[in-house]
PDB file of N, CA and C in Angstrom:
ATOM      1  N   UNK A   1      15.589 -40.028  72.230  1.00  0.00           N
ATOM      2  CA  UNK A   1      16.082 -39.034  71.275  1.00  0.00           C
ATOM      3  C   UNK A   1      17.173 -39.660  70.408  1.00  0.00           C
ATOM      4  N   UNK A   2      17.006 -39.331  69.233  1.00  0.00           N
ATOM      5  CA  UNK A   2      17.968 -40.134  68.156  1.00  0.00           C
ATOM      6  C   UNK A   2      19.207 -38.778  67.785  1.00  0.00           C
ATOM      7  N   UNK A   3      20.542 -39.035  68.874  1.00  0.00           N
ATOM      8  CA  UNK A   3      21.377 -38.229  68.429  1.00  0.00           C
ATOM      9  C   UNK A   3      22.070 -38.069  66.543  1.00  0.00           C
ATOM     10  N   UNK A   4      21.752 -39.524  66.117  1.00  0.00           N
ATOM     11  CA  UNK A   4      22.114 -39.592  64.609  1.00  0.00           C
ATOM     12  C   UNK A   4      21.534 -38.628  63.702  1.00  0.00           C
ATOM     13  N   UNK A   5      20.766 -38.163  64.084  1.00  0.00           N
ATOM     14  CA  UNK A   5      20.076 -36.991  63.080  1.00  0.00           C
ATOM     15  C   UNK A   5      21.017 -35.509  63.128  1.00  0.00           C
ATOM     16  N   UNK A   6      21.493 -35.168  62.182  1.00  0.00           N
ATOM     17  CA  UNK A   6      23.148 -34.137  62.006  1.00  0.00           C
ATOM     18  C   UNK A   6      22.741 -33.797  60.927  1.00  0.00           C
ATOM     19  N   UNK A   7      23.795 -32.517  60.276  1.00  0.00           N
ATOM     20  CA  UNK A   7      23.540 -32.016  59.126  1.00  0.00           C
ATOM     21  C   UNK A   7      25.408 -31.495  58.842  1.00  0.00           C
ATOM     22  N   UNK A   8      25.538 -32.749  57.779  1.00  0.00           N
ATOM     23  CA  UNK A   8      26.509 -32.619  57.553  1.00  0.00           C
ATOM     24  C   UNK A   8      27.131 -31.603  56.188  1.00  0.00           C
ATOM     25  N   UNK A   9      28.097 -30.737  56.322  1.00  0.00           N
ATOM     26  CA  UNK A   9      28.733 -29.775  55.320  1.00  0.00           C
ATOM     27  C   UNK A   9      29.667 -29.811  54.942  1.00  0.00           C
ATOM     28  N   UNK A  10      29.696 -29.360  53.668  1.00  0.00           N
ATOM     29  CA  UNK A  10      30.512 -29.818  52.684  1.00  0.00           C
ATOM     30  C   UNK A  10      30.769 -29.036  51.149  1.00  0.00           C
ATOM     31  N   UNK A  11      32.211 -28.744  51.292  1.00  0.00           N
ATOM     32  CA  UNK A  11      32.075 -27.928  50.152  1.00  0.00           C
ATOM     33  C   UNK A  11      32.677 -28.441  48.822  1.00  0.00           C
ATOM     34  N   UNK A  12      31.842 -28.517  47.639  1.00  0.00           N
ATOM     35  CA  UNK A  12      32.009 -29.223  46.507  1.00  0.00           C
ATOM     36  C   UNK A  12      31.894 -28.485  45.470  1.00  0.00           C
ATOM     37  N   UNK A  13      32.325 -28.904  44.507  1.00  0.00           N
ATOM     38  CA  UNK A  13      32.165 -28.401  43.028  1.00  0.00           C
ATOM     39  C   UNK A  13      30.961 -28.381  42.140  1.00  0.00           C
ATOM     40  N   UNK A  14      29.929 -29.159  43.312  1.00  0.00           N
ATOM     41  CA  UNK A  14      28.690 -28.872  42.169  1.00  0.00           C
ATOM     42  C   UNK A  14      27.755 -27.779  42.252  1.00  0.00           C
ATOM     43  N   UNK A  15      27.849 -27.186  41.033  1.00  0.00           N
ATOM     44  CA  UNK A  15      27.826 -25.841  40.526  1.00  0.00           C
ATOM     45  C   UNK A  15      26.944 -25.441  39.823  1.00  0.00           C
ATOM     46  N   UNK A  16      25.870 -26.437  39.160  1.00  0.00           N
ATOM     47  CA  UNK A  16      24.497 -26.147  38.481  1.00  0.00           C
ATOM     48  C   UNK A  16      23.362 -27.130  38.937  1.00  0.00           C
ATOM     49  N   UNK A  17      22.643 -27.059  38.261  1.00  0.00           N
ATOM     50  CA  UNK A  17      21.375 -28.085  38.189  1.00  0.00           C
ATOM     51  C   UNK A  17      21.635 -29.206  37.630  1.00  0.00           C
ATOM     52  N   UNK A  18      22.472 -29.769  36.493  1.00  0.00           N
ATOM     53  CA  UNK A  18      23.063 -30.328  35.694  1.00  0.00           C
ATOM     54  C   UNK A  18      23.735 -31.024  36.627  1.00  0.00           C
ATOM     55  N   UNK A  19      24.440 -30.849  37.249  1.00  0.00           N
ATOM     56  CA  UNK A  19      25.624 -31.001  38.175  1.00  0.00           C
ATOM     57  C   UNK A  19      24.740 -32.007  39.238  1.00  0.00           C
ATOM     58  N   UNK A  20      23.536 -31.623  40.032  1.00  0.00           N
ATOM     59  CA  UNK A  20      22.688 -31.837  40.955  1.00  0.00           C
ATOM     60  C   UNK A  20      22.301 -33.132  40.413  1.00  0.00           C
ATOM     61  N   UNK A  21      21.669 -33.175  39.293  1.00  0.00           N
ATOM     62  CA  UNK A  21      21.377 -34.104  38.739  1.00  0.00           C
ATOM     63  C   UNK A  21      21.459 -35.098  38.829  1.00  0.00           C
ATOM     64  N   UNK A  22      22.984 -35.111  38.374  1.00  0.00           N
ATOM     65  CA  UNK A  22      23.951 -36.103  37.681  1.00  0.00           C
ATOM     66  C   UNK A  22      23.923 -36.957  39.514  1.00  0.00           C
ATOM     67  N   UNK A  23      24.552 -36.025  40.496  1.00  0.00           N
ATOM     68  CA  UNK A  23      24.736 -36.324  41.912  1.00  0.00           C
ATOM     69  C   UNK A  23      23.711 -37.603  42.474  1.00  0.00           C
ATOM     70  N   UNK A  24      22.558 -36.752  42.036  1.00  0.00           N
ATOM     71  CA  UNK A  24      21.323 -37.379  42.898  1.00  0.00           C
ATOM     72  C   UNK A  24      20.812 -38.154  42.970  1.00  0.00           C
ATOM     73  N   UNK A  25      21.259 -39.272  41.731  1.00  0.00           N
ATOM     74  CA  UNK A  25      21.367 -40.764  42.194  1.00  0.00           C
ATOM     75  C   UNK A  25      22.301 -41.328  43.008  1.00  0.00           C
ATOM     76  N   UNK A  26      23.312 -40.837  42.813  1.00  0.00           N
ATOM     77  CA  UNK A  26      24.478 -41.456  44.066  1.00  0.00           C
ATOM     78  C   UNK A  26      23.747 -41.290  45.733  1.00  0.00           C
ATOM     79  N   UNK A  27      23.179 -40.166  45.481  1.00  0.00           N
ATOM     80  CA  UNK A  27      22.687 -39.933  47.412  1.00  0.00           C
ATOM     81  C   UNK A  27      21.195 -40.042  47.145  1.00  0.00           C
ATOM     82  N   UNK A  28      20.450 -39.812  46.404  1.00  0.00           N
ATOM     83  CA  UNK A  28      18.976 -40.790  46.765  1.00  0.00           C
ATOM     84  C   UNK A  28      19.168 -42.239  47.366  1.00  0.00           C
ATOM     85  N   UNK A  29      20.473 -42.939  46.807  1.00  0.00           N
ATOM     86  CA  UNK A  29      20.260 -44.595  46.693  1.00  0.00           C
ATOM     87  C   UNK A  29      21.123 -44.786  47.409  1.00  0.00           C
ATOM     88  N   UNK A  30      21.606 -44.089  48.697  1.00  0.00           N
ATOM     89  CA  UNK A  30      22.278 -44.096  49.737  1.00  0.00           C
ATOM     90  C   UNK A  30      21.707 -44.293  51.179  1.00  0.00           C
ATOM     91  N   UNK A  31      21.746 -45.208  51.593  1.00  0.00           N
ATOM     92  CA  UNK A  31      20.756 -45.231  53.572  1.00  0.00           C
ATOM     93  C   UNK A  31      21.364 -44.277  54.395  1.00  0.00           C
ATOM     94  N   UNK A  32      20.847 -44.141  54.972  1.00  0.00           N
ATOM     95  CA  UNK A  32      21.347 -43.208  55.856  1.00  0.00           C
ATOM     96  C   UNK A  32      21.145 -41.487  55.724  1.00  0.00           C
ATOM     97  N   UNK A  33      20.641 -41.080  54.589  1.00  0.00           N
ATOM     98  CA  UNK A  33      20.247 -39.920  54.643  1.00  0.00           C
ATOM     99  C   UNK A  33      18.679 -39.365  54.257  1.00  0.00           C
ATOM    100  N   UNK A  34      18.453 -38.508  55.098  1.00  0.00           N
ATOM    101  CA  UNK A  34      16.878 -38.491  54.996  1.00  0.00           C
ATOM    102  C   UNK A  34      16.536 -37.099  54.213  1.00  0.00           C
ATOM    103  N   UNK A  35      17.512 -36.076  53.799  1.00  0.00           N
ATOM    104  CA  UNK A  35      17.441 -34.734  52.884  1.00  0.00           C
ATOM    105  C   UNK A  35      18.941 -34.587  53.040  1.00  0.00           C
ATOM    106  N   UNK A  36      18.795 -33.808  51.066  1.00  0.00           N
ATOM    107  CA  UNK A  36      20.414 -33.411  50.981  1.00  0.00           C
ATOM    108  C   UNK A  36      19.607 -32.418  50.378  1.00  0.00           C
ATOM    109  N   UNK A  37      20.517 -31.316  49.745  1.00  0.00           N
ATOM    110  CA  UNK A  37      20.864 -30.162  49.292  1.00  0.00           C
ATOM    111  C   UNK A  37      21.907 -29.841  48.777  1.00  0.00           C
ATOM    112  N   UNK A  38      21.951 -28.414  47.658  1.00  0.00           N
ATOM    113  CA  UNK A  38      23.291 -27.992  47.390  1.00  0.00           C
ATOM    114  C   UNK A  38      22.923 -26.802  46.821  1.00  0.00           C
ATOM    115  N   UNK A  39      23.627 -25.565  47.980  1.00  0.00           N
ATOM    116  CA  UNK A  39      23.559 -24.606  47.173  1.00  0.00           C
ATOM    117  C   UNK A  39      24.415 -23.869  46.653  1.00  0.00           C
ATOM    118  N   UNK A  40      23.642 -23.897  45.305  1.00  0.00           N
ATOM    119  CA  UNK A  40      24.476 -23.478  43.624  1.00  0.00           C
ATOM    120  C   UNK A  40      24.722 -22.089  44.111  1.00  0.00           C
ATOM    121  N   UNK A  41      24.041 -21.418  44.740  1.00  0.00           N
ATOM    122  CA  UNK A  41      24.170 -20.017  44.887  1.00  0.00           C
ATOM    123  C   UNK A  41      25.666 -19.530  45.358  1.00  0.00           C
ATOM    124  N   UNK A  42      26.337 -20.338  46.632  1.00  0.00           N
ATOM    125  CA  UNK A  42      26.981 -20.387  47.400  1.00  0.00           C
ATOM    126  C   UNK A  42      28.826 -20.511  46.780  1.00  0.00           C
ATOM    127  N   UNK A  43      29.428 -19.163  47.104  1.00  0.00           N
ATOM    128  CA  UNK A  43      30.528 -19.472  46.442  1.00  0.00           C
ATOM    129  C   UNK A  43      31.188 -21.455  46.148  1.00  0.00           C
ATOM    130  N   UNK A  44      31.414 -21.505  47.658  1.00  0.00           N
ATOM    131  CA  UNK A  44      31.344 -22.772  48.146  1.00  0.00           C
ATOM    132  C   UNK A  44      30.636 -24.152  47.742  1.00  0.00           C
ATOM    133  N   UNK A  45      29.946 -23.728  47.073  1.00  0.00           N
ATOM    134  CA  UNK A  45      28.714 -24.665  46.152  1.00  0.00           C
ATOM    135  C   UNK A  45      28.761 -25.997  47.530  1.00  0.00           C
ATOM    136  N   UNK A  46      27.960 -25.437  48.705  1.00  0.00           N
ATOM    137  CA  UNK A  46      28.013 -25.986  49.979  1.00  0.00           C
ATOM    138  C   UNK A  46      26.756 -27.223  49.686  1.00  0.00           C
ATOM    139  N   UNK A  47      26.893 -28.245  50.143  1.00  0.00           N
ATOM    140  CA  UNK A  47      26.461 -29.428  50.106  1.00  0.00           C
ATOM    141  C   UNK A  47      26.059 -29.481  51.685  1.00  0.00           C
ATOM    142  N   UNK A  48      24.412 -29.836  51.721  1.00  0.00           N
ATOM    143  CA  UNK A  48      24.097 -30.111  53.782  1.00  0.00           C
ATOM    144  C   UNK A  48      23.585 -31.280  53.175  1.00  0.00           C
ATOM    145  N   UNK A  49      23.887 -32.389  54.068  1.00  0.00           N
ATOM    146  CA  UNK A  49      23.155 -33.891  54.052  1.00  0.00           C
ATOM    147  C   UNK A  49      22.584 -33.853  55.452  1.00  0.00           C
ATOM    148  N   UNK A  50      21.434 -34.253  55.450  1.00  0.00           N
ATOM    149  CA  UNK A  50      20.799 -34.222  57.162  1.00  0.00           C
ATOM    150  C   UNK A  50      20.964 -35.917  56.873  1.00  0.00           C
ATOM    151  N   UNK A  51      21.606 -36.112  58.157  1.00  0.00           N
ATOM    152  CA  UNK A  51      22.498 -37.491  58.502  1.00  0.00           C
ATOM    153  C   UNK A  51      21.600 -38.250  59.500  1.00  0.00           C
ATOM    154  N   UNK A  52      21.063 -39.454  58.604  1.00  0.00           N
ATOM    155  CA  UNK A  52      20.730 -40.596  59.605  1.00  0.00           C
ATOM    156  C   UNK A  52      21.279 -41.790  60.128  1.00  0.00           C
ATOM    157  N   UNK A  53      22.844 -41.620  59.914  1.00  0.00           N
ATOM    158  CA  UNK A  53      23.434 -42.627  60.482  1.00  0.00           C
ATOM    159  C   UNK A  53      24.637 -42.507  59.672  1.00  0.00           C
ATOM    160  N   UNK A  54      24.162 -41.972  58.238  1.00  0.00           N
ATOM    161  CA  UNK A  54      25.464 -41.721  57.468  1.00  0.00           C
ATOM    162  C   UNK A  54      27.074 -41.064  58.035  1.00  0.00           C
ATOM    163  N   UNK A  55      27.858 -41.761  57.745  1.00  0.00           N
ATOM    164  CA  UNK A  55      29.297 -40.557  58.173  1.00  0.00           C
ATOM    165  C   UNK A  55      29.678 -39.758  57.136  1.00  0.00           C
ATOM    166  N   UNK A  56      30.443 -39.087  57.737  1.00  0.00           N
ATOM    167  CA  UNK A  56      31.225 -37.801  56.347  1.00  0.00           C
ATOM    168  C   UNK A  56      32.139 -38.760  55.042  1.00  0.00           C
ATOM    169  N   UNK A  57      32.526 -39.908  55.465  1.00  0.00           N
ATOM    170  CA  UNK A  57      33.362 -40.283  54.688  1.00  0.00           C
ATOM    171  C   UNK A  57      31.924 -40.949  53.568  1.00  0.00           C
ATOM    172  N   UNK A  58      31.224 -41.505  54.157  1.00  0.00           N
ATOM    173  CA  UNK A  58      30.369 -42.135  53.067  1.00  0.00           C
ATOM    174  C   UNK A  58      29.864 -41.182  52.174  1.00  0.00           C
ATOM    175  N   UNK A  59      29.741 -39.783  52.756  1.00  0.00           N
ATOM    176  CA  UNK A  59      28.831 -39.107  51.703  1.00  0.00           C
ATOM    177  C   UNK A  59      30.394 -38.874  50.812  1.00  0.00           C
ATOM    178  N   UNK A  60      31.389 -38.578  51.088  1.00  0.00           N
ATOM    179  CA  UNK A  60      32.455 -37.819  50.275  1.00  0.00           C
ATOM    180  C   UNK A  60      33.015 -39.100  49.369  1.00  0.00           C
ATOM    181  N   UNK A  61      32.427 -40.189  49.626  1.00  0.00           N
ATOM    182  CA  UNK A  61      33.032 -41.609  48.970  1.00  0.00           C
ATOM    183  C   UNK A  61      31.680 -41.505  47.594  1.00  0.00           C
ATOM    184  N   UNK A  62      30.575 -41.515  47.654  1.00  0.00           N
ATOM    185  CA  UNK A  62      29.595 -41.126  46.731  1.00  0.00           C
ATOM    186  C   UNK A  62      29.313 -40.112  46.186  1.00  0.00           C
ATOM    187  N   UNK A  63      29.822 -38.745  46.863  1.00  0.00           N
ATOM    188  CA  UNK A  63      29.696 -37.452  45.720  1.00  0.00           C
ATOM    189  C   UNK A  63      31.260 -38.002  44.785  1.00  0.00           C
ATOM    190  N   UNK A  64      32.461 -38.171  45.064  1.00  0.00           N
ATOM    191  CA  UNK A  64      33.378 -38.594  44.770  1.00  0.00           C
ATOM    192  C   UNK A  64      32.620 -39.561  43.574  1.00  0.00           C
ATOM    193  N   UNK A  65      32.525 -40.734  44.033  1.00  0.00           N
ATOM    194  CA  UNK A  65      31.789 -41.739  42.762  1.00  0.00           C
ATOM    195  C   UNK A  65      30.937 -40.935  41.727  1.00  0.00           C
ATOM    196  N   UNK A  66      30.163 -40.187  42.288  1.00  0.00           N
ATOM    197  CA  UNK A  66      29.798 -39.475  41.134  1.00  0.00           C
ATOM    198  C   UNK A  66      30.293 -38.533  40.298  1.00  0.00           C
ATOM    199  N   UNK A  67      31.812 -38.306  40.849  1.00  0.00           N
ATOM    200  CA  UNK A  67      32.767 -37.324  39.704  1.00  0.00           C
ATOM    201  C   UNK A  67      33.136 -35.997  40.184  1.00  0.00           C
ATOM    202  N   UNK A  68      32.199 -35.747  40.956  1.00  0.00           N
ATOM    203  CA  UNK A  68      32.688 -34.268  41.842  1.00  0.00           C
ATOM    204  C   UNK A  68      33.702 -33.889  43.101  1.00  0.00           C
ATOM    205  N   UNK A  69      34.259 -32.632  43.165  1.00  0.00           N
ATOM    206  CA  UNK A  69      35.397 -33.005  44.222  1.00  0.00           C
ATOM    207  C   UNK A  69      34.374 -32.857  45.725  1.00  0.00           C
ATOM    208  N   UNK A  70      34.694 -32.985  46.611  1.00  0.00           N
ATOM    209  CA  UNK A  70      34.097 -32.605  48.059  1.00  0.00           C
ATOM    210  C   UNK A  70      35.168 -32.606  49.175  1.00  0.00           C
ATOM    211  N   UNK A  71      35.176 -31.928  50.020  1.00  0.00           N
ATOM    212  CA  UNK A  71      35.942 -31.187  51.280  1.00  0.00           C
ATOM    213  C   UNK A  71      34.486 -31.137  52.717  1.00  0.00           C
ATOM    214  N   UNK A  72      35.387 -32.084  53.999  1.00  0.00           N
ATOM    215  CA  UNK A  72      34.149 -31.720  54.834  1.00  0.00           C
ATOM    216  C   UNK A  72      34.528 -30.475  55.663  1.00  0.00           C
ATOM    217  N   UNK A  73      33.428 -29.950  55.661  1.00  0.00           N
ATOM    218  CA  UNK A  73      33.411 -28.443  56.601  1.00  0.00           C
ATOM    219  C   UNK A  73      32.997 -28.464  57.871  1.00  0.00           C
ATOM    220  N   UNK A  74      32.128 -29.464  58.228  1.00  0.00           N
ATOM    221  CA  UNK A  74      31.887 -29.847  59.771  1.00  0.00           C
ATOM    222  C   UNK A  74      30.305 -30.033  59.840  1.00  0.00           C
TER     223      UNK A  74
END
């Protein structure tokens, strides 16, 4: 059983589709994650990365690179 598989949360500023966009080269071209998300709906504009090895700091070091703020939620 591969405990590395997690779903990490996170609340960020990205807030449209536009926004998603812009993101989704930073975490497509990232190892370690096998599905992200973000939902716009969500006051919180909550960010889940299902984690294959990735840590919280790497994803918040690449939404960061891509210009947006991020906070981990657990």
């Amino acid at each position: 059983m591969n405990t590395d598989n997690k779903i990490l949360k996170f609340k960020t500023n990205i807030k449209c589709s536009g926004c998603v966009a812009q993101v989704t080269p930073f975490l497509n071209a990232t190892n370690g994650i096998s599905h992200w998300e973000v939902d716009t709906t969500d006051k919180d504009k909550i960010l889940s990365v299902h984690s294959e090895g990735i840590t919280k700091e790497e994803v918040m070091k690449k939404v960061t690179e891509a210009g947006y703020k991020i906070e981990f939620l657990g």
